[in-house]
C-alpha atoms as a PDB file:
ATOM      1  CA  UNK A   1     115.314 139.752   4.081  1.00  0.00           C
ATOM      2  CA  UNK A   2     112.070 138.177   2.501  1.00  0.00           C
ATOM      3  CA  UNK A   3     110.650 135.311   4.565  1.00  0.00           C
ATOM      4  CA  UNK A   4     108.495 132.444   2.801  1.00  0.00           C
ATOM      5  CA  UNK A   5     104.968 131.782   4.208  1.00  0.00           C
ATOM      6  CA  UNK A   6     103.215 128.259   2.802  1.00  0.00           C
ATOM      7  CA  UNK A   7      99.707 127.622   2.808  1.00  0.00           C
ATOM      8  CA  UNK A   8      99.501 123.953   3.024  1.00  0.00           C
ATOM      9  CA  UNK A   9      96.357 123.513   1.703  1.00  0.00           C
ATOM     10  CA  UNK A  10      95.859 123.372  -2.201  1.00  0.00           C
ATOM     11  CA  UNK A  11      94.888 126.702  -3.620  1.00  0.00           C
ATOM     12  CA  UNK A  12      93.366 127.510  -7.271  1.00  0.00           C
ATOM     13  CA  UNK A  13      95.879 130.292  -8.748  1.00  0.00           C
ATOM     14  CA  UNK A  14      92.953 132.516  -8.355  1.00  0.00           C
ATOM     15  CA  UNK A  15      92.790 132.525  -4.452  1.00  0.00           C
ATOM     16  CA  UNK A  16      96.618 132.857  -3.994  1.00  0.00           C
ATOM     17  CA  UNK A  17      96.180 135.487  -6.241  1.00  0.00           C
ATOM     18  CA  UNK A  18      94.010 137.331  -3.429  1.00  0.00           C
ATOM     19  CA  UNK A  19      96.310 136.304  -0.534  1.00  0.00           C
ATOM     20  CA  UNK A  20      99.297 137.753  -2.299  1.00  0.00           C
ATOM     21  CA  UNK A  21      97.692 140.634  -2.812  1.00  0.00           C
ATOM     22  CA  UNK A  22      97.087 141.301   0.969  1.00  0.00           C
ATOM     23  CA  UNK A  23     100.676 140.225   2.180  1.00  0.00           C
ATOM     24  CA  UNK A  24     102.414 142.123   4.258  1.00  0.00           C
ATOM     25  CA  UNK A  25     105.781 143.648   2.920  1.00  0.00           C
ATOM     26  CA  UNK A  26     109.079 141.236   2.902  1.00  0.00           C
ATOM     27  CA  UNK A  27     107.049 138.308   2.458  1.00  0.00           C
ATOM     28  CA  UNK A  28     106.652 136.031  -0.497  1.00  0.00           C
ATOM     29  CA  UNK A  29     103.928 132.904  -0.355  1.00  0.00           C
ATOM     30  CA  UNK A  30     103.586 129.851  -2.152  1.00  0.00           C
ATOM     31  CA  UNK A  31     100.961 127.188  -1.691  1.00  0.00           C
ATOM     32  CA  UNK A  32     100.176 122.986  -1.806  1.00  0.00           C
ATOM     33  CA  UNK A  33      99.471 121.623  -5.157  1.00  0.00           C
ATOM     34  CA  UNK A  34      98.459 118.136  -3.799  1.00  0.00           C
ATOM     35  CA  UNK A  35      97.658 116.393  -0.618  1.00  0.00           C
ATOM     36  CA  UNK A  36     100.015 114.014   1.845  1.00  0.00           C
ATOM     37  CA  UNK A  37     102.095 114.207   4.105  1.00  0.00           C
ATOM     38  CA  UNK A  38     104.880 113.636   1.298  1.00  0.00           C
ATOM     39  CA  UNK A  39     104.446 116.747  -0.286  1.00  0.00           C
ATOM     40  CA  UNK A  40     103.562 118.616   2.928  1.00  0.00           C
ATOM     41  CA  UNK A  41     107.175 117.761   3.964  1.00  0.00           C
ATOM     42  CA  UNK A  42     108.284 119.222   0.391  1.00  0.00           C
ATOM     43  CA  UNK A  43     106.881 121.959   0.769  1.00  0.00           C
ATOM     44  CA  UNK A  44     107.222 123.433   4.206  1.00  0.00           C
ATOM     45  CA  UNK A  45     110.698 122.703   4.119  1.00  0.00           C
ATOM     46  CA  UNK A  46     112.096 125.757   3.967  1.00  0.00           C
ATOM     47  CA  UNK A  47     109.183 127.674   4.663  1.00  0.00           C
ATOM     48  CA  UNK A  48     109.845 130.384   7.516  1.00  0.00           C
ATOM     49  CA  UNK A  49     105.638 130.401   8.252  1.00  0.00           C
ATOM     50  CA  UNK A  50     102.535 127.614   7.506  1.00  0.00           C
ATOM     51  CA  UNK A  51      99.137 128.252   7.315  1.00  0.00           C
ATOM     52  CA  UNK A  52      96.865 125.712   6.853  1.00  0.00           C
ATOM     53  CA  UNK A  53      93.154 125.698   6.581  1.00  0.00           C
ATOM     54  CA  UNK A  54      91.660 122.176   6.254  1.00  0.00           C
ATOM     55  CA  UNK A  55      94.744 120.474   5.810  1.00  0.00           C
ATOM     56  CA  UNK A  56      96.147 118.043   9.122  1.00  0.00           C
ATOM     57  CA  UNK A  57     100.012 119.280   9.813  1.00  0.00           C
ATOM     58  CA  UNK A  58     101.100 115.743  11.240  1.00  0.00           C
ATOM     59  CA  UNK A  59     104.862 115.596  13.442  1.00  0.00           C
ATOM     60  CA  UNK A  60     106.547 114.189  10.202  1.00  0.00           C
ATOM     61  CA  UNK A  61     105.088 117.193   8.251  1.00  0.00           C
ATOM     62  CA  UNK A  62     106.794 119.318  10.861  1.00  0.00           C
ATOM     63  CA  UNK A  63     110.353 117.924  11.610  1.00  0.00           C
ATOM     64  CA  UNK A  64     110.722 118.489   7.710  1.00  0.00           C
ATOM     65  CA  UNK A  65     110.517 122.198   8.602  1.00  0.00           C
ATOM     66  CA  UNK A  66     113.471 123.884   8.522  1.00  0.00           C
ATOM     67  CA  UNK A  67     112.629 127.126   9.906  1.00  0.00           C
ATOM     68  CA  UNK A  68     109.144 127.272  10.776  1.00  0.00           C
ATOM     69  CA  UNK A  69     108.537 129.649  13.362  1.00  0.00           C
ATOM     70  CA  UNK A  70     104.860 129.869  13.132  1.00  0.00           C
ATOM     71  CA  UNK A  71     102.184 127.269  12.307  1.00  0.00           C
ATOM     72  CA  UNK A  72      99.047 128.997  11.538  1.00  0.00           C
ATOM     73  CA  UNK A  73      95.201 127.803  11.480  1.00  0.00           C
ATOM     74  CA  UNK A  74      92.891 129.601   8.870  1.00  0.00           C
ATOM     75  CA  UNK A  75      90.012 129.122  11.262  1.00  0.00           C
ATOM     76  CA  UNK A  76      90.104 127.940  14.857  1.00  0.00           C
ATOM     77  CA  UNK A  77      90.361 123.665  15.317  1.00  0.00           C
ATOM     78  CA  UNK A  78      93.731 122.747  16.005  1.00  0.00           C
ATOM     79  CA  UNK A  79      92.713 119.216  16.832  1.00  0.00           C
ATOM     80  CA  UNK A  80      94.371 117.900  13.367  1.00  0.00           C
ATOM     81  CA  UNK A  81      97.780 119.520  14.097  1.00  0.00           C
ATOM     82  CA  UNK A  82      99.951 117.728  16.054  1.00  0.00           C
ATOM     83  CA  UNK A  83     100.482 119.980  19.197  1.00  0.00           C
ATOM     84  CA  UNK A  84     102.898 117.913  20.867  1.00  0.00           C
ATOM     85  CA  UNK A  85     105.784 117.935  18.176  1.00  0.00           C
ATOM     86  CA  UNK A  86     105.131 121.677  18.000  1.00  0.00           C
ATOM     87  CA  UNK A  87     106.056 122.658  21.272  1.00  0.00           C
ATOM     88  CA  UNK A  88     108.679 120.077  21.204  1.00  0.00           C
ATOM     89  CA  UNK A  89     110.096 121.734  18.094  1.00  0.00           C
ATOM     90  CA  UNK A  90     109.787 125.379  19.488  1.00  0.00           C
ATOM     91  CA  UNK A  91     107.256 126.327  17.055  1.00  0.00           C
ATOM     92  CA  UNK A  92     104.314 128.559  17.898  1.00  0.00           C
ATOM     93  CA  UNK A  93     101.059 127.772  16.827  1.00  0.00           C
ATOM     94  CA  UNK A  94      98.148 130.564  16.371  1.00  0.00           C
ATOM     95  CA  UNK A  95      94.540 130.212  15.392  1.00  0.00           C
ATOM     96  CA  UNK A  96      92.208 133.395  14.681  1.00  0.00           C
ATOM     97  CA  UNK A  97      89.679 132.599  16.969  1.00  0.00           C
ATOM     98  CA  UNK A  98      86.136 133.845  16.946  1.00  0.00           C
ATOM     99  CA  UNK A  99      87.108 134.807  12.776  1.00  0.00           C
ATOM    100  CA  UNK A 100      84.514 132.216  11.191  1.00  0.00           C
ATOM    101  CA  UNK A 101      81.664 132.634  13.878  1.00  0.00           C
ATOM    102  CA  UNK A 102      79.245 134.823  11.203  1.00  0.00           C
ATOM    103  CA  UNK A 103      79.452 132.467   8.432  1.00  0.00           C
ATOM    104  CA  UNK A 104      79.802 129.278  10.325  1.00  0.00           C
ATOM    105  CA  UNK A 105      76.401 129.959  12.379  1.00  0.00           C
ATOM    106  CA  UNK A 106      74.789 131.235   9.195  1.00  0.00           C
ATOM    107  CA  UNK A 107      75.569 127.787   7.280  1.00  0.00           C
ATOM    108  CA  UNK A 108      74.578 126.251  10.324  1.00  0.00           C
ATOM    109  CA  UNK A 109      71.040 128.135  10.328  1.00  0.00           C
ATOM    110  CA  UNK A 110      70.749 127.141   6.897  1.00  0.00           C
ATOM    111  CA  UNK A 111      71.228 123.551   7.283  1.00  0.00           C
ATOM    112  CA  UNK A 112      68.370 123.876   9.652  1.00  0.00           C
ATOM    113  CA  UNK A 113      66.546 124.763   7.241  1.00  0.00           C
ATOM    114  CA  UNK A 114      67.191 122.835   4.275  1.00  0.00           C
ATOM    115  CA  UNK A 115      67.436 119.688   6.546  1.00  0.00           C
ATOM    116  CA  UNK A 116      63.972 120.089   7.974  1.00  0.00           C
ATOM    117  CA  UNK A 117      62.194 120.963   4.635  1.00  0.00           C
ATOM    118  CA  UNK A 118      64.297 118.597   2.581  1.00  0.00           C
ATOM    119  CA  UNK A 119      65.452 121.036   0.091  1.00  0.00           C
ATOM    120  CA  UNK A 120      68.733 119.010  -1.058  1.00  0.00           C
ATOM    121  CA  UNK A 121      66.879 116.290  -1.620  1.00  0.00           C
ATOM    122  CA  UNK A 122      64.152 118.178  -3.748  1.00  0.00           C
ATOM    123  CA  UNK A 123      66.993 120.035  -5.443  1.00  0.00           C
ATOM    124  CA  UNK A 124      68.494 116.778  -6.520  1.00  0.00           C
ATOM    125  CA  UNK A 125      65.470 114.990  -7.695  1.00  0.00           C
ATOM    126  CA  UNK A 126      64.237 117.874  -9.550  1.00  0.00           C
ATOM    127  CA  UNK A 127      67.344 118.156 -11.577  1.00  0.00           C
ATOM    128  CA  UNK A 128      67.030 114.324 -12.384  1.00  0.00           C
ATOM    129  CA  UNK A 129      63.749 115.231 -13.897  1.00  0.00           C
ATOM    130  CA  UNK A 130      61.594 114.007 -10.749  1.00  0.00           C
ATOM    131  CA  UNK A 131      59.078 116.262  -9.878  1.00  0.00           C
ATOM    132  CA  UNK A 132      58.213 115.051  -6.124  1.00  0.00           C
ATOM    133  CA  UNK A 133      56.258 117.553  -4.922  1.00  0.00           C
ATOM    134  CA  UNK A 134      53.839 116.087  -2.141  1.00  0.00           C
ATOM    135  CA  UNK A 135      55.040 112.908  -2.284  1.00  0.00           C
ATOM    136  CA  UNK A 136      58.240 114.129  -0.553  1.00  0.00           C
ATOM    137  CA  UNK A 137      59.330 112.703   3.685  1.00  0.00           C
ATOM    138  CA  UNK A 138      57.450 114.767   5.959  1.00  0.00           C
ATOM    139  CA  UNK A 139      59.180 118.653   6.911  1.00  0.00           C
ATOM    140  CA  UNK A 140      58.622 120.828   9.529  1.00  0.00           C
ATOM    141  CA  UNK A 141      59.181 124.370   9.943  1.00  0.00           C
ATOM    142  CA  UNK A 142      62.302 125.517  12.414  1.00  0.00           C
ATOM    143  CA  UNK A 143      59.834 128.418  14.112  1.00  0.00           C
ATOM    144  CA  UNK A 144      58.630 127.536  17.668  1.00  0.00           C
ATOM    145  CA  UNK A 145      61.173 124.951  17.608  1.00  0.00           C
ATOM    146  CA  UNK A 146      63.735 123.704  20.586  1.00  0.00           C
ATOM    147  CA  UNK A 147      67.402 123.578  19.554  1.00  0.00           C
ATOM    148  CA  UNK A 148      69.842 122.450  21.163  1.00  0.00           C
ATOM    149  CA  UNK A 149      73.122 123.484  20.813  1.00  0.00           C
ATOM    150  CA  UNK A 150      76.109 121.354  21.916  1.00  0.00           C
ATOM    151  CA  UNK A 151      78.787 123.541  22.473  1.00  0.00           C
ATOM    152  CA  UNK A 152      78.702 127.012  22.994  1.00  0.00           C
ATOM    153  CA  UNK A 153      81.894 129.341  22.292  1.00  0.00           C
ATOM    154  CA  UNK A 154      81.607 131.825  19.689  1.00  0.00           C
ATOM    155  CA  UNK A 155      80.040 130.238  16.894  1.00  0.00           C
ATOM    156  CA  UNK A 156      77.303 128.537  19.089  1.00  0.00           C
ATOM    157  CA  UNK A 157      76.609 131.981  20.967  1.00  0.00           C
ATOM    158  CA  UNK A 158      76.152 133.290  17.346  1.00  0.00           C
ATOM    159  CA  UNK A 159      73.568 130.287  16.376  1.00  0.00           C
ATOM    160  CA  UNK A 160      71.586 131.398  19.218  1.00  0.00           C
ATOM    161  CA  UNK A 161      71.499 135.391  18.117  1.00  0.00           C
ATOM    162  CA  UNK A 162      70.550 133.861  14.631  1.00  0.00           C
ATOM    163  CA  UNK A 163      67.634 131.984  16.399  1.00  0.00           C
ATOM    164  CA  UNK A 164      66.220 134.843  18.136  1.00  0.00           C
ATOM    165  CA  UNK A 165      63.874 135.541  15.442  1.00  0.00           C
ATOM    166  CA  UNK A 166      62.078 132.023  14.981  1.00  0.00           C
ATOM    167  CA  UNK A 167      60.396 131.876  18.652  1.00  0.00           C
ATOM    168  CA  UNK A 168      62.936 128.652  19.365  1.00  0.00           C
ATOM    169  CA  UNK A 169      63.290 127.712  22.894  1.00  0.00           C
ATOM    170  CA  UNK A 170      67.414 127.098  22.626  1.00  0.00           C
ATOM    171  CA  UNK A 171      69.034 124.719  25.339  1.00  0.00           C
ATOM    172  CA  UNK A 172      72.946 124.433  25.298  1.00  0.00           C
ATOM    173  CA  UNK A 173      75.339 122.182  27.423  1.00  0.00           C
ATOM    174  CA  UNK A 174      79.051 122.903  27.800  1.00  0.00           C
ATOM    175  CA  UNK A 175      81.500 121.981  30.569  1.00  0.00           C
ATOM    176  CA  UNK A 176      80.508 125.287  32.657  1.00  0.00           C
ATOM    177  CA  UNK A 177      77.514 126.581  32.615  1.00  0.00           C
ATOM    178  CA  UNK A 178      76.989 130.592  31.232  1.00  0.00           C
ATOM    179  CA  UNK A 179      76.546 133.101  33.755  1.00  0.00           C
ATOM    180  CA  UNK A 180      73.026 133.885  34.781  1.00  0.00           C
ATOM    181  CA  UNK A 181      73.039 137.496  33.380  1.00  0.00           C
ATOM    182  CA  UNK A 182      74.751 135.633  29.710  1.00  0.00           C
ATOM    183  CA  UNK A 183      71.708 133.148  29.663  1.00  0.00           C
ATOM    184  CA  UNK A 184      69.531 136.002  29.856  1.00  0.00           C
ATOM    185  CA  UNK A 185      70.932 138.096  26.831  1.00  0.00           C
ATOM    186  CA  UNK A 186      71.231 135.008  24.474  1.00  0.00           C
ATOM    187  CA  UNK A 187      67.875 133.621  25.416  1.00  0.00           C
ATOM    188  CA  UNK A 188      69.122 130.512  26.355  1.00  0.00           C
ATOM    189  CA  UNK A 189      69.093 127.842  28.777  1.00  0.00           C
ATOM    190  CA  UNK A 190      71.886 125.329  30.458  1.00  0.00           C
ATOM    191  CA  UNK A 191      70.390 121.729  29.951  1.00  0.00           C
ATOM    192  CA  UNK A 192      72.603 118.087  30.103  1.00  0.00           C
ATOM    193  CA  UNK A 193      73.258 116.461  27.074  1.00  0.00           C
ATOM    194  CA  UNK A 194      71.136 113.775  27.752  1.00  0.00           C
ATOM    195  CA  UNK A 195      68.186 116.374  28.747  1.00  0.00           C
ATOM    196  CA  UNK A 196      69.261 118.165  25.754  1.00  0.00           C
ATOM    197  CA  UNK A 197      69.182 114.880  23.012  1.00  0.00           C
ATOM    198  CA  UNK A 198      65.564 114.138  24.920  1.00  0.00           C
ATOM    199  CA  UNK A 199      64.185 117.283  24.204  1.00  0.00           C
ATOM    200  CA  UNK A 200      65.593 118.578  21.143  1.00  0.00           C
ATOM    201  CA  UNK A 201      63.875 118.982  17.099  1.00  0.00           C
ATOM    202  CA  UNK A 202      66.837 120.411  15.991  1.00  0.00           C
ATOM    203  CA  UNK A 203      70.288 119.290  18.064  1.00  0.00           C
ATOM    204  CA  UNK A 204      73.080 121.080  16.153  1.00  0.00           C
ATOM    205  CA  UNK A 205      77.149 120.323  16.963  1.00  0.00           C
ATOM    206  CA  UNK A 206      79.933 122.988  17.760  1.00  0.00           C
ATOM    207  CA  UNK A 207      81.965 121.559  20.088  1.00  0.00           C
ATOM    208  CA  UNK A 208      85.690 120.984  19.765  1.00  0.00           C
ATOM    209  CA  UNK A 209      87.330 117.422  18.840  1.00  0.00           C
ATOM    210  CA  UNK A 210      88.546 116.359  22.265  1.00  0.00           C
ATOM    211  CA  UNK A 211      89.222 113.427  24.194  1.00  0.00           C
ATOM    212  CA  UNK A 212      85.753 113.877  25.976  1.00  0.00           C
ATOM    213  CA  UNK A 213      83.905 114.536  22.758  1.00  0.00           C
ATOM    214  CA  UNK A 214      85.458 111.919  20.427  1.00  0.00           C
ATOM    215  CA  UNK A 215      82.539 109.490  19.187  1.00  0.00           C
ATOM    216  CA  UNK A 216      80.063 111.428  21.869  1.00  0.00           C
ATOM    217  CA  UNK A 217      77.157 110.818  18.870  1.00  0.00           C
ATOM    218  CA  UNK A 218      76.690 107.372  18.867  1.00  0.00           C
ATOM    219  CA  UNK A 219      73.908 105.182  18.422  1.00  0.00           C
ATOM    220  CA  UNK A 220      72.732 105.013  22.077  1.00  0.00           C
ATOM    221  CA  UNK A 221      73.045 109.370  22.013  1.00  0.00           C
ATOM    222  CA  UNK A 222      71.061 109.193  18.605  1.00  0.00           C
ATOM    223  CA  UNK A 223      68.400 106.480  20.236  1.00  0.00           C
ATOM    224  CA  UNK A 224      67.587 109.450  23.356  1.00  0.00           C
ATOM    225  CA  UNK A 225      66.936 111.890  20.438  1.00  0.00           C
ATOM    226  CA  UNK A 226      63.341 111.969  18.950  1.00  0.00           C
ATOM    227  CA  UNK A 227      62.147 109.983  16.022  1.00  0.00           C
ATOM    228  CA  UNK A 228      60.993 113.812  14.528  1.00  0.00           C
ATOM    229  CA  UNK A 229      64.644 115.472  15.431  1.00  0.00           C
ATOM    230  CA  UNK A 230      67.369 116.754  12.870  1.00  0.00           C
ATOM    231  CA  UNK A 231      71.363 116.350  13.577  1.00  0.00           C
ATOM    232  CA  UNK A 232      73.505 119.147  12.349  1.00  0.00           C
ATOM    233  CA  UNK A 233      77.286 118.083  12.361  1.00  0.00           C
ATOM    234  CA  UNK A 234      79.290 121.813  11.663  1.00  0.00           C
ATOM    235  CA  UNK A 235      81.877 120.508  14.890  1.00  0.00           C
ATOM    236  CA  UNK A 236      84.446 118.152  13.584  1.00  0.00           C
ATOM    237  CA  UNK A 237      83.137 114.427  12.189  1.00  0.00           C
ATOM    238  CA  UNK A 238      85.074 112.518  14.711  1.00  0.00           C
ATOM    239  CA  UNK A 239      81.891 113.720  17.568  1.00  0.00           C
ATOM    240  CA  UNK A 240      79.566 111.438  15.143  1.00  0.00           C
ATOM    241  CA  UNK A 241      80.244 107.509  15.161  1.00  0.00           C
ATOM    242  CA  UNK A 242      79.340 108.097  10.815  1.00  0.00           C
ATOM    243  CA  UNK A 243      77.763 104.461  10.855  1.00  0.00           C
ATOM    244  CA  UNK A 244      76.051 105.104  13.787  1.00  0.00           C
ATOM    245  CA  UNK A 245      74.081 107.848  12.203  1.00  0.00           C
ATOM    246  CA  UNK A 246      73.742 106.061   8.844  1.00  0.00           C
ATOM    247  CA  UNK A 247      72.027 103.574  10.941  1.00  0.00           C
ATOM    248  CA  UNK A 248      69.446 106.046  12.538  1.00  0.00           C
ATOM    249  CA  UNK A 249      68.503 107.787   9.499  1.00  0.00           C
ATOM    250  CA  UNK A 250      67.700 104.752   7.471  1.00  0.00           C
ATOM    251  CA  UNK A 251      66.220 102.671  10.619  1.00  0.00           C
ATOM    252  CA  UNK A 252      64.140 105.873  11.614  1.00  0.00           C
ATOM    253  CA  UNK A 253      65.117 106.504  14.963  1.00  0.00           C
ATOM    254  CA  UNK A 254      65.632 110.053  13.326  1.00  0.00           C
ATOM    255  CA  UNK A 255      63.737 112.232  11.082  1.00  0.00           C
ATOM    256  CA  UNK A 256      67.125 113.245   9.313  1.00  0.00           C
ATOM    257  CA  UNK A 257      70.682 114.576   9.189  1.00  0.00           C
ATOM    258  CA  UNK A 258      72.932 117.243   7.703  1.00  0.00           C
ATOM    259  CA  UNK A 259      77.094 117.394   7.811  1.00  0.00           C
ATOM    260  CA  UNK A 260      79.765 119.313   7.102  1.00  0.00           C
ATOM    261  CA  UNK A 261      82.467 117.650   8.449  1.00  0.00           C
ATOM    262  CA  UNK A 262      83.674 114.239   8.148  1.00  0.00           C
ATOM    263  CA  UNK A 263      85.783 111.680  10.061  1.00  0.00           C
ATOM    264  CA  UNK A 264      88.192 111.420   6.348  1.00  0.00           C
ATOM    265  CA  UNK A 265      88.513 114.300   4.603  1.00  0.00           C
ATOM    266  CA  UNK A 266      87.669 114.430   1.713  1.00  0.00           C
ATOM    267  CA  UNK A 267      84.997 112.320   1.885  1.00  0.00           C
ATOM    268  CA  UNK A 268      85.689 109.210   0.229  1.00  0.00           C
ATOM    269  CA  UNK A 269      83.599 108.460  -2.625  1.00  0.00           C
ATOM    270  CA  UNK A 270      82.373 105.092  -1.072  1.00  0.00           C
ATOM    271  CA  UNK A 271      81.529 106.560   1.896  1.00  0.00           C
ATOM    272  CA  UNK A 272      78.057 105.069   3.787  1.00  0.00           C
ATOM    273  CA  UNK A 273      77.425 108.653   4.378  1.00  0.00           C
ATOM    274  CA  UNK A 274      76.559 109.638   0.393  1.00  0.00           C
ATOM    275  CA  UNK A 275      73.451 107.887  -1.074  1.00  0.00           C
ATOM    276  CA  UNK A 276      71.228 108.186   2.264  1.00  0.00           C
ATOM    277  CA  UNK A 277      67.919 109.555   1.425  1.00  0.00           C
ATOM    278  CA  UNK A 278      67.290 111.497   4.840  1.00  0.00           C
ATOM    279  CA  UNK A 279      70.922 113.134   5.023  1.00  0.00           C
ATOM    280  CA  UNK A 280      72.549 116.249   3.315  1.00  0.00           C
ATOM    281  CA  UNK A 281      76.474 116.754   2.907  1.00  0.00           C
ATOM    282  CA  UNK A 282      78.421 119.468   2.216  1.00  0.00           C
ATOM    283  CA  UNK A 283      82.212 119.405   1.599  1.00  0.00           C
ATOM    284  CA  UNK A 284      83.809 121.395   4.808  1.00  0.00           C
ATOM    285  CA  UNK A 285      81.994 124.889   3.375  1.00  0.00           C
ATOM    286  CA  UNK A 286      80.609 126.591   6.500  1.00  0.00           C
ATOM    287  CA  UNK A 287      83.426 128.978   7.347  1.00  0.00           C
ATOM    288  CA  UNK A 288      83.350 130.173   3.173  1.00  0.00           C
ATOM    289  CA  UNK A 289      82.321 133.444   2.876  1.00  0.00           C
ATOM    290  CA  UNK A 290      84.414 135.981   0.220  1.00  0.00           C
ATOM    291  CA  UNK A 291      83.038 139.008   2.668  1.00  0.00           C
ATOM    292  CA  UNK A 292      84.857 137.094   5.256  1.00  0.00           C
ATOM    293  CA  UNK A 293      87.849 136.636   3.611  1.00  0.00           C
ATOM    294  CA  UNK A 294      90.259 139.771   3.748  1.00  0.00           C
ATOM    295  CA  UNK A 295      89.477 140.047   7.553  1.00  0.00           C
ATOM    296  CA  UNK A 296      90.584 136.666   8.458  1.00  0.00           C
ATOM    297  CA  UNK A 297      93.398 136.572   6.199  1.00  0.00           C
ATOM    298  CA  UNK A 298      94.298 140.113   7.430  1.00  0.00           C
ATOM    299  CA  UNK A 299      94.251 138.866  11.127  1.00  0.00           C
ATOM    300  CA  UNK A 300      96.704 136.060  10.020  1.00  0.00           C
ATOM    301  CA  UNK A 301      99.086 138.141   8.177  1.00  0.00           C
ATOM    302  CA  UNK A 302      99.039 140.411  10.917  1.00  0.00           C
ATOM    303  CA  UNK A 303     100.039 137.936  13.574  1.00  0.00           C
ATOM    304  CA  UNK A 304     103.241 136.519  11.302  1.00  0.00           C
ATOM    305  CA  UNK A 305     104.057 139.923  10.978  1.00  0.00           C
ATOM    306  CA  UNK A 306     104.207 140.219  14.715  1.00  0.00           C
ATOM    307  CA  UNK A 307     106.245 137.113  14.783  1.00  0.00           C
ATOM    308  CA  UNK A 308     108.454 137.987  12.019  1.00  0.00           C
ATOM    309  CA  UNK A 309     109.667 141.172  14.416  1.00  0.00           C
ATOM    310  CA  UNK A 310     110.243 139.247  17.556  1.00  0.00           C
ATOM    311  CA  UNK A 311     106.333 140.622  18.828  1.00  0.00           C
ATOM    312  CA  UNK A 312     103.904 139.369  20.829  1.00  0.00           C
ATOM    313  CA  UNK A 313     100.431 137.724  19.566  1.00  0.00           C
ATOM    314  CA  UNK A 314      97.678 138.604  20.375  1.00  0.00           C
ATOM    315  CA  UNK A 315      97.560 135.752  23.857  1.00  0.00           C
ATOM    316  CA  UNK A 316      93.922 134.904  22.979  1.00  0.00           C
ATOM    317  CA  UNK A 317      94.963 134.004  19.360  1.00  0.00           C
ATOM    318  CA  UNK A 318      98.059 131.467  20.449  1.00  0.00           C
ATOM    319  CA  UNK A 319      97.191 128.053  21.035  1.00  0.00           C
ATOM    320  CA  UNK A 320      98.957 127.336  24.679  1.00  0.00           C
END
């Protein structure tokens, strides 16, 4: 019998192209067109599997399911699914965890970059015809730095490896500290976050969106950091208060900012974020990479496969 899986998110025709072409046999997929939770509902109706990537499954989205059996993350936040009516509706939910950690640290690594040396900003002005030149806001180079790096799973471990080469002195606070022997390897050091946001030219986000880490960037955490530091935001939006920030790049209390992720997504058009000299936005691109495609996608198929024949997933993959 052939089973339906959905990907909630809305796909060009190309890119389902390439996800049919890596299905598994028995199943068929189909795809959003649109956003809301009104078409959501439509169509993971009668959808035996969900994937979503960017797009937040809400508990009306899922008690218009069916038969789901499987909600599935492309990537690894779950924080915009709603967990709760999940387990309450029996429905498993799986993440491929540790998938996006290459191209999510290399984004991040070049955000560094192109925030310090103002390269968006040079970009844009150029193409308006403004040659700026020397008159550009001060940059600084990331070598000889110190990062810190606020949260430290995979894709923070990864920023660190990426660091090794530019003689950075790389700090990182978490709930538990790394082993001594794990410091050692990645060259790193446990530090507060308040030691860490004193210290810091570069503090870059990975942390999950949780209770503890909701609105943790605000404008008394931006005030510790030094007037010469960079924010990177690659974590979830909700860990920055957005206004706060706006307020610290254009009042000077930081040298500038660069984001990925957003409170709303998409980022509304009249957002306070866009239009602010000192910081550079990108629309939710860091995990992006076509040579990181087919694995991930792979790694998803594989575990609704598993699913689909009463099998276990891999435990490190299933949200508990």
């Amino acid at each position: 019998m052939t089973e339906t899986i959905v990907v909630l998110d809305p796909l060009a025709p190309s890119r389902a192209d390439r996800l049919r072409a890596l299905l598994p046999p028995g199943f068929v997929l189909t795809h959003g067109t649109d956003r809301g939770d009104a078409h959501l509902a439509e169509i993971i109706a009668d959808a035996d599997y969900a994937i979503s990537g960017q797009v937040a499954v809400s508990g009306t989205v899922l008690r218009a399911a069916r038969r789901l059996k499987l909600l599935h993350k492309w990537g690894v936040g779950v924080d915009n699914f709603d967990l709760a009516t999940a387990r309450e509706l029996g429905i498993t939910v799986a993440r491929t965890t540790g998938s996006n950690a290459g191209p999510v640290a290399e984004f991040t690594l070049g955000l560094m970059l192109a925030t310090l040396r103002h390269m968006a900003y040079g970009h844009a002005e150029l193409q308006k015809g403004v040659w700026r030149g020397g008159t550009m806001r001060e940059a600084f180079m990331l070598s000889g730095k110190t990062v810190g790096i606020v949260g430290f799973g995979a894709i923070g471990k990864t920023v660190a490896r990426l660091l090794a080469g530019f003689g950075c002195t790389i700090l990182y606070t978490k709930p538990t500290p790394l082993p001594a022997e794990e410091e050692a390897r990645l060259g790193a050091r446990y530090a507060t976050l308040d030691e860490l946001l004193r210290v810091s030219d570069v503090v870059s986000l990975h942390c999950p969106m949780t209770p503890q880490t909701a609105n943790m960037i605000d404008r008394a955490a931006l005030s510790r950091m030094k007037r010469t530091a960079i924010l990177v935001n690659v974590a979830r939006g909700g860990v920055v208060v957005e206004d706060d920030l706006v307020w610290a790049l254009r009042e000077g209390v930081i040298h500038a900012a660069a984001a990925d992720v957003f409170e709303t997504e998409p980022l509304p058009p009249g957002s306070t974020l866009l239009g602010v000299e000192n910081m550079m936005t990108t629309p939710h691109l860091a995990a992006m990479a076509a040579d990181n495609f087919e694995p991930t996608v792979r790694r998803m198929f594989t575990n609704i496969a598993l699913r689909s024949r009463g099998e276990a997933i891999p435990a490190g993959d299933v949200v508990p």
